[in-house]
Protein backbone atom coordinates (compact mmCIF):
# COMPACT_ATOMS: atom_id res chain seq x y z
CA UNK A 1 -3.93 0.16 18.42
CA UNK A 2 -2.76 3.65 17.30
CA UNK A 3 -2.29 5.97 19.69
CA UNK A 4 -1.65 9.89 18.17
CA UNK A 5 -0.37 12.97 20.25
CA UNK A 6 2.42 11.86 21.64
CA UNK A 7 5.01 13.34 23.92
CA UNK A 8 8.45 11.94 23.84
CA UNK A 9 11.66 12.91 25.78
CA UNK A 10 14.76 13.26 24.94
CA UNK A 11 15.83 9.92 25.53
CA UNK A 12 12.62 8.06 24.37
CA UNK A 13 14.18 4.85 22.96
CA UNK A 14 12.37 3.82 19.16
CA UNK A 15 12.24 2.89 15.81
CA UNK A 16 11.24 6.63 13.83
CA UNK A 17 9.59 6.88 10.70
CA UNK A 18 9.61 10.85 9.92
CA UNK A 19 6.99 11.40 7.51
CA UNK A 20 7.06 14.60 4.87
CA UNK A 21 4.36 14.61 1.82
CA UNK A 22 4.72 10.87 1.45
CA UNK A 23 7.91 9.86 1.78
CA UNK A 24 10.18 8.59 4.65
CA UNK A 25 13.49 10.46 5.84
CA UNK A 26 16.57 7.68 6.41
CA UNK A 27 19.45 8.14 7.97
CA UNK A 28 23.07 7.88 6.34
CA UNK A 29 23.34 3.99 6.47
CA UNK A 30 19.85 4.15 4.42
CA UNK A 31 17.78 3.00 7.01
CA UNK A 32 14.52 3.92 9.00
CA UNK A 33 16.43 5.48 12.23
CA UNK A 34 16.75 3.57 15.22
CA UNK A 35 17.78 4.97 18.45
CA UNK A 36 17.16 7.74 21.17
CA UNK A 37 14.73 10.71 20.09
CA UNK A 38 17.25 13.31 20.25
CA UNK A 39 19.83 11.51 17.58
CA UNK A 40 17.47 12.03 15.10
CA UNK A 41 18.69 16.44 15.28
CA UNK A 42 15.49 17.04 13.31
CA UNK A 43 15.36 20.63 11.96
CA UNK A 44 11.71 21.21 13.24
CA UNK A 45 9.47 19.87 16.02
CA UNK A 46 7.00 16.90 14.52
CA UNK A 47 3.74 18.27 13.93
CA UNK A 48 2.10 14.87 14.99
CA UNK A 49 3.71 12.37 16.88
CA UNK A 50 1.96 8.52 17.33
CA UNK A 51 2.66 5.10 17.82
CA UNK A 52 2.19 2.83 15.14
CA UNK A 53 3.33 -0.59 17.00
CA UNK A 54 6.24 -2.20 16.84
CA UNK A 55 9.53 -4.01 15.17
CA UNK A 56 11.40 -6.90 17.05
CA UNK A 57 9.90 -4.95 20.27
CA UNK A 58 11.06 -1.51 19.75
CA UNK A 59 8.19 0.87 19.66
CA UNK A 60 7.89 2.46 16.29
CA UNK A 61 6.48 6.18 15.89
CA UNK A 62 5.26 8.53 13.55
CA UNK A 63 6.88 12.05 13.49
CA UNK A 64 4.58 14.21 10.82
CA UNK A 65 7.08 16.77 9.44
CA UNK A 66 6.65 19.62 7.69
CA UNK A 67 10.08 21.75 6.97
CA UNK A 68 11.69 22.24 3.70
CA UNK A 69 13.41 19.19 2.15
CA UNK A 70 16.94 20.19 1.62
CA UNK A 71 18.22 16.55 1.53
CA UNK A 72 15.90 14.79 -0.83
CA UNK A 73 18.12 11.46 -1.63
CA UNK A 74 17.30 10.99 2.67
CA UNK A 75 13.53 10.59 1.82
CA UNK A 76 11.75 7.67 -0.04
CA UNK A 77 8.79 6.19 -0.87
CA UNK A 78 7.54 3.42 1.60
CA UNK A 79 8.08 1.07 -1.98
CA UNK A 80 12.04 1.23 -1.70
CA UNK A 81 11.29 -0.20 1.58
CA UNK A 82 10.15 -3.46 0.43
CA UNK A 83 13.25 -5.28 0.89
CA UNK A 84 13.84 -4.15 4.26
CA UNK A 85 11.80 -6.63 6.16
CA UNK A 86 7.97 -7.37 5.76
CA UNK A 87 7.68 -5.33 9.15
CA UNK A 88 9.00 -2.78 8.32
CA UNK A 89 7.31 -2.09 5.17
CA UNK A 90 4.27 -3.03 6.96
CA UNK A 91 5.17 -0.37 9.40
CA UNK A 92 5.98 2.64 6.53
CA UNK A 93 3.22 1.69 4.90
CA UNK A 94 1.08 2.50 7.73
CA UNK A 95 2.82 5.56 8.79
CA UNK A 96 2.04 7.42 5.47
CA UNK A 97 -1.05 6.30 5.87
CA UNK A 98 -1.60 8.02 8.98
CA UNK A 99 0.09 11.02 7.71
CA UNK A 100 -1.82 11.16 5.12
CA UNK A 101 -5.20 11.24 6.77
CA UNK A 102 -4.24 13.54 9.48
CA UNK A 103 -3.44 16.17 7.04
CA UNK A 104 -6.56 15.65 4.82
CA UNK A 105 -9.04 16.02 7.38
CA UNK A 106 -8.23 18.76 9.06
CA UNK A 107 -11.46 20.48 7.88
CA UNK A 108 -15.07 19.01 7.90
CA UNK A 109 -16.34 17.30 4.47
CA UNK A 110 -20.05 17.94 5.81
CA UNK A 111 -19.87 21.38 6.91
CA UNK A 112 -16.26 22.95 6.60
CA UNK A 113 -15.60 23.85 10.03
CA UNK A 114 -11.90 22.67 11.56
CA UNK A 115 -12.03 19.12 12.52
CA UNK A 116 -10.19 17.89 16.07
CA UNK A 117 -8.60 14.65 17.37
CA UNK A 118 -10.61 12.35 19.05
CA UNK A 119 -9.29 11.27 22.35
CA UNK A 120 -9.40 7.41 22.50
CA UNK A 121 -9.23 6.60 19.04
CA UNK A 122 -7.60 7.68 15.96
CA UNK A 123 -10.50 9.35 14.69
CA UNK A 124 -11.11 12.96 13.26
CA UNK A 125 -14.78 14.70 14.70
CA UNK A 126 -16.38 17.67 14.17
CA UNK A 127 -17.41 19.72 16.57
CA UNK A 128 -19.56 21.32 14.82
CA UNK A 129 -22.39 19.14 13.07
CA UNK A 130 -20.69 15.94 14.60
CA UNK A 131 -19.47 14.32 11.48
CA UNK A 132 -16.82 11.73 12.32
CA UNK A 133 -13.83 10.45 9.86
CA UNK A 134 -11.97 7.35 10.35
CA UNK A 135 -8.39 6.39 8.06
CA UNK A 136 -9.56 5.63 4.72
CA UNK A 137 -8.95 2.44 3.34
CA UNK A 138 -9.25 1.13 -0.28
CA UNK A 139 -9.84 -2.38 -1.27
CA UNK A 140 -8.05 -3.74 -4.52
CA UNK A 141 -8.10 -7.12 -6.03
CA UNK A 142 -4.96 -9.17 -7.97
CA UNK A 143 -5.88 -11.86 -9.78
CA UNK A 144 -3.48 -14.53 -11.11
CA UNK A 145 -5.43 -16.19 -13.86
CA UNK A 146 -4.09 -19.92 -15.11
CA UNK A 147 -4.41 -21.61 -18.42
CA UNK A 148 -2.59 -24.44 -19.77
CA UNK A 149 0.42 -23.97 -17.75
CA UNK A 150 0.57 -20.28 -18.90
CA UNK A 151 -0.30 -17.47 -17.05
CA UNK A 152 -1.72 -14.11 -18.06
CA UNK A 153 0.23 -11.32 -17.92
CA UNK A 154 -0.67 -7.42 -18.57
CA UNK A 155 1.00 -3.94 -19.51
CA UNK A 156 -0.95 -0.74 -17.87
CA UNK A 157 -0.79 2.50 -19.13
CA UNK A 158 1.46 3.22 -16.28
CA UNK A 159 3.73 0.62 -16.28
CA UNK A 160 7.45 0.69 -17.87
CA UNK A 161 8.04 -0.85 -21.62
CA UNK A 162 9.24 -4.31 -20.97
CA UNK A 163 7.77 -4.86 -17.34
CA UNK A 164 4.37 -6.64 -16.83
CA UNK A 165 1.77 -8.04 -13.99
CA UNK A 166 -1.73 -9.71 -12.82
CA UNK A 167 -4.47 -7.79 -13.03
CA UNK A 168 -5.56 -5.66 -10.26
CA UNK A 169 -8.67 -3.26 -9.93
CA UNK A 170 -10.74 -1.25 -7.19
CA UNK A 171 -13.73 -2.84 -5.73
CA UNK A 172 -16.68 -0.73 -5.94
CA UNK A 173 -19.24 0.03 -3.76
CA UNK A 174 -21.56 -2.55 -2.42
CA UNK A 175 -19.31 -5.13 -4.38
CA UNK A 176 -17.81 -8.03 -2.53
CA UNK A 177 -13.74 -9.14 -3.57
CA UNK A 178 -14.61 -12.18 -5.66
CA UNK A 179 -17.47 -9.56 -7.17
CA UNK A 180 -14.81 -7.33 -8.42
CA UNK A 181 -12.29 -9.80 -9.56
CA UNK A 182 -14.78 -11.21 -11.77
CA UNK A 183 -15.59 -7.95 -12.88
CA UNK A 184 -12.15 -6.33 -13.42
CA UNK A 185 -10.80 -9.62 -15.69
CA UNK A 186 -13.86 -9.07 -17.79
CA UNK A 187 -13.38 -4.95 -18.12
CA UNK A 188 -9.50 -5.11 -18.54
CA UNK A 189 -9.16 -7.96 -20.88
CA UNK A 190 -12.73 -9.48 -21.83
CA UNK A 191 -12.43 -12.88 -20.25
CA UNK A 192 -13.94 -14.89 -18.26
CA UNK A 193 -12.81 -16.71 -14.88
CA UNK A 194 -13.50 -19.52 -12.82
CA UNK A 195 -12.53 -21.41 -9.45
CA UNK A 196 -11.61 -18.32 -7.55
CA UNK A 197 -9.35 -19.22 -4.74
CA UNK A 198 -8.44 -16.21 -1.71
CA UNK A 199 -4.05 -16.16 -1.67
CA UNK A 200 -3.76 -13.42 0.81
CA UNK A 201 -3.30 -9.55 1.21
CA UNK A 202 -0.92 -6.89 2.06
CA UNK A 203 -1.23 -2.88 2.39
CA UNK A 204 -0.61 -0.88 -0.05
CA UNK A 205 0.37 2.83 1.09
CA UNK A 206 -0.28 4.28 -2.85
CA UNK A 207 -1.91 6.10 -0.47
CA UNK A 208 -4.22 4.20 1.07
CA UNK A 209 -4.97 0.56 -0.21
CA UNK A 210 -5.16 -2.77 0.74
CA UNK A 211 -4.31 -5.50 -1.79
CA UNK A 212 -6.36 -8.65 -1.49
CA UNK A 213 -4.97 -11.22 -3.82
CA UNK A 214 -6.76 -14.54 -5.89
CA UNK A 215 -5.80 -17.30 -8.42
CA UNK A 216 -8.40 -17.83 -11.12
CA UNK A 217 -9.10 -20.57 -14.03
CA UNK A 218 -9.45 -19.75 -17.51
CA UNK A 219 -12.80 -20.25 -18.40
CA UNK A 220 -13.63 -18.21 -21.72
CA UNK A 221 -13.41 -15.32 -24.03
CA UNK A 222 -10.36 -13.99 -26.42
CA UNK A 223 -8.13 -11.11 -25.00
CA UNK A 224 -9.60 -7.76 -26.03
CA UNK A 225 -7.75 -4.75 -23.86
CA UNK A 226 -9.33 -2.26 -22.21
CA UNK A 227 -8.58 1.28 -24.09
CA UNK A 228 -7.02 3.72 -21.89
CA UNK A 229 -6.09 1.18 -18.81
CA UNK A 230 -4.26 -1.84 -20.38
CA UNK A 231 -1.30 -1.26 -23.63
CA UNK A 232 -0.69 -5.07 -24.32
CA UNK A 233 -2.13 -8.60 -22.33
CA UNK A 234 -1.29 -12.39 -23.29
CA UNK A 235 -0.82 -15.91 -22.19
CA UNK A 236 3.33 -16.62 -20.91
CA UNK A 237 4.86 -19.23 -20.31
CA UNK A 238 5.90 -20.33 -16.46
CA UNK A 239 8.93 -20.71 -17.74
CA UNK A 240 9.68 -17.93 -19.48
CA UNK A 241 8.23 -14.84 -17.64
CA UNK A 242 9.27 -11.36 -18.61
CA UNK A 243 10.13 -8.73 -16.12
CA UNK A 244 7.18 -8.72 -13.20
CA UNK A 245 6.79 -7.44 -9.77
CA UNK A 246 9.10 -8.65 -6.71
CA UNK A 247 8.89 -11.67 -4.46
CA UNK A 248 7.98 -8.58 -1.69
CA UNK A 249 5.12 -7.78 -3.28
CA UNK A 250 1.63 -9.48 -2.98
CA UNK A 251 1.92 -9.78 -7.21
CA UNK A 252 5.04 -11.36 -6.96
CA UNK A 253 4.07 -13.86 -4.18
CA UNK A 254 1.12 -14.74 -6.66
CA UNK A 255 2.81 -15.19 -9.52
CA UNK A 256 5.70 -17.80 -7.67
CA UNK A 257 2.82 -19.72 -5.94
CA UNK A 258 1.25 -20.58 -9.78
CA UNK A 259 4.46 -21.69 -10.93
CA UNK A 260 4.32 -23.77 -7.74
CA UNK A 261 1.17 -25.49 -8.44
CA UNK A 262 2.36 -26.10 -11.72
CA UNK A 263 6.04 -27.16 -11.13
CA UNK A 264 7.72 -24.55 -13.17
């Protein structure tokens, strides 16, 4: 469980992720500090300070800061912390996550008045008309989709030339996961799928997702791209894959468990 406003000493013993407008401050050996509170010589007092769990039994904190960045090659995204360790990405992720909610509800969506910290929970209530705001969370789906020992591969508008991925969407409202799989295959590339099988998930701090991941049959349809959302799709080889996501990341794991299954 999170617990938010902390106080720590001096000597408080942790692992510290310092938090400023997304990004995480390392220290010199590129690494999320480690140590006693007062090595970290921050330049300002944390706004927020909470415990997010912890790494090989260390407790890990969140220190919300606000000051100036004068050293920006210290502070990266919670991405470039994908090879440190699945905890520890697990960790960042959830720190900027936290950050991130604290400091956009500090005012009431219902009414406007200033919103406060509730006690026992990490929770933001008003005070006012009573409205009550938990961390966000947004559900996405991957989907790995198989055909003929090839799998399909896509370009988004916001990818790099050259680098490609599964397919991955939003689920909407009232819409279960194999829902919007089903439904973000058929928008992005117009086909259809079958024998949708659950891999996994991980979190997503981009800011606030979760990543919920399947493997789908071919079942129909020619590749037609969705204008606006997806430059280039088509059928690869297992065997010949062009640039995709990481072994870190949920895509990646995907991708290496079809060419698994299909001994490639």
């Amino acid at each position: 469980m999170i617990k938010h406003s902390l106080n720590v000493e001096a000597q408080s013993y942790g692992c510290w992720f310092v938090v400023n407008r997304g990004r995480i401050w390392l220290n010199k050996a590129g690494q999320v500090p480690v140590g006693e509170y007062r090595e970290l010589t921050l330049s300002a007092e944390p706004e927020q300070v909470c415990l997010l769990g912890q790494d090989n039994d260390v407790n890990a904190y969140l220190l919300i800061n606000h000051d100036q960045i004068t050293d920006d090659d210290h502070w990266v995204s919670p991405r470039e912390l994908l090879s440190a360790g699945e905890s520890i990405f697990e960790l960042a992720a959830r720190a900027v996550q936290v950050a991130l909610f604290l400091q956009t509800h500090r005012f009431c969506g219902q009414c406007g008045s200033a919103m406060n910290l509730v006690n026992w929970e990490l929770a933001m209530l008003c005070n006012k008309c009573g409205h009550r705001c938990y961390p966000r969370i947004a559900p996405c789906v991957l989907v790995g989709i198989l055909h003929n020992d090839q799998i399909l591969l896509a370009r988004s508008s916001r990818h790099r030339p050259g680098f490609y991925s599964i397919l991955a969407g939003f689920v909407e409202s009232a819409e279960t996961l194999e829902q919007a799989a089903v439904r973000e295959v058929k928008e992005e590339v117009g086909i259809d799928i079958t024998n949708l099988r659950y891999v996994g998930s991980q979190p997503w701090p981009f800011p606030h997702s979760l990543m919920t991941g399947f493997i789908a049959d071919y079942a129909g349809g020619d590749i037609v791209c969705q204008p606006q959302e997806i430059e280039e799709a088509g059928w690869y080889s297992l065997n010949a894959l062009p640039q995709v996501p990481p072994i870190e990341t949920l895509s990646g794991q995907i991708i290496a468990q079809i060419q698994q299954m299909t001994g490639k």
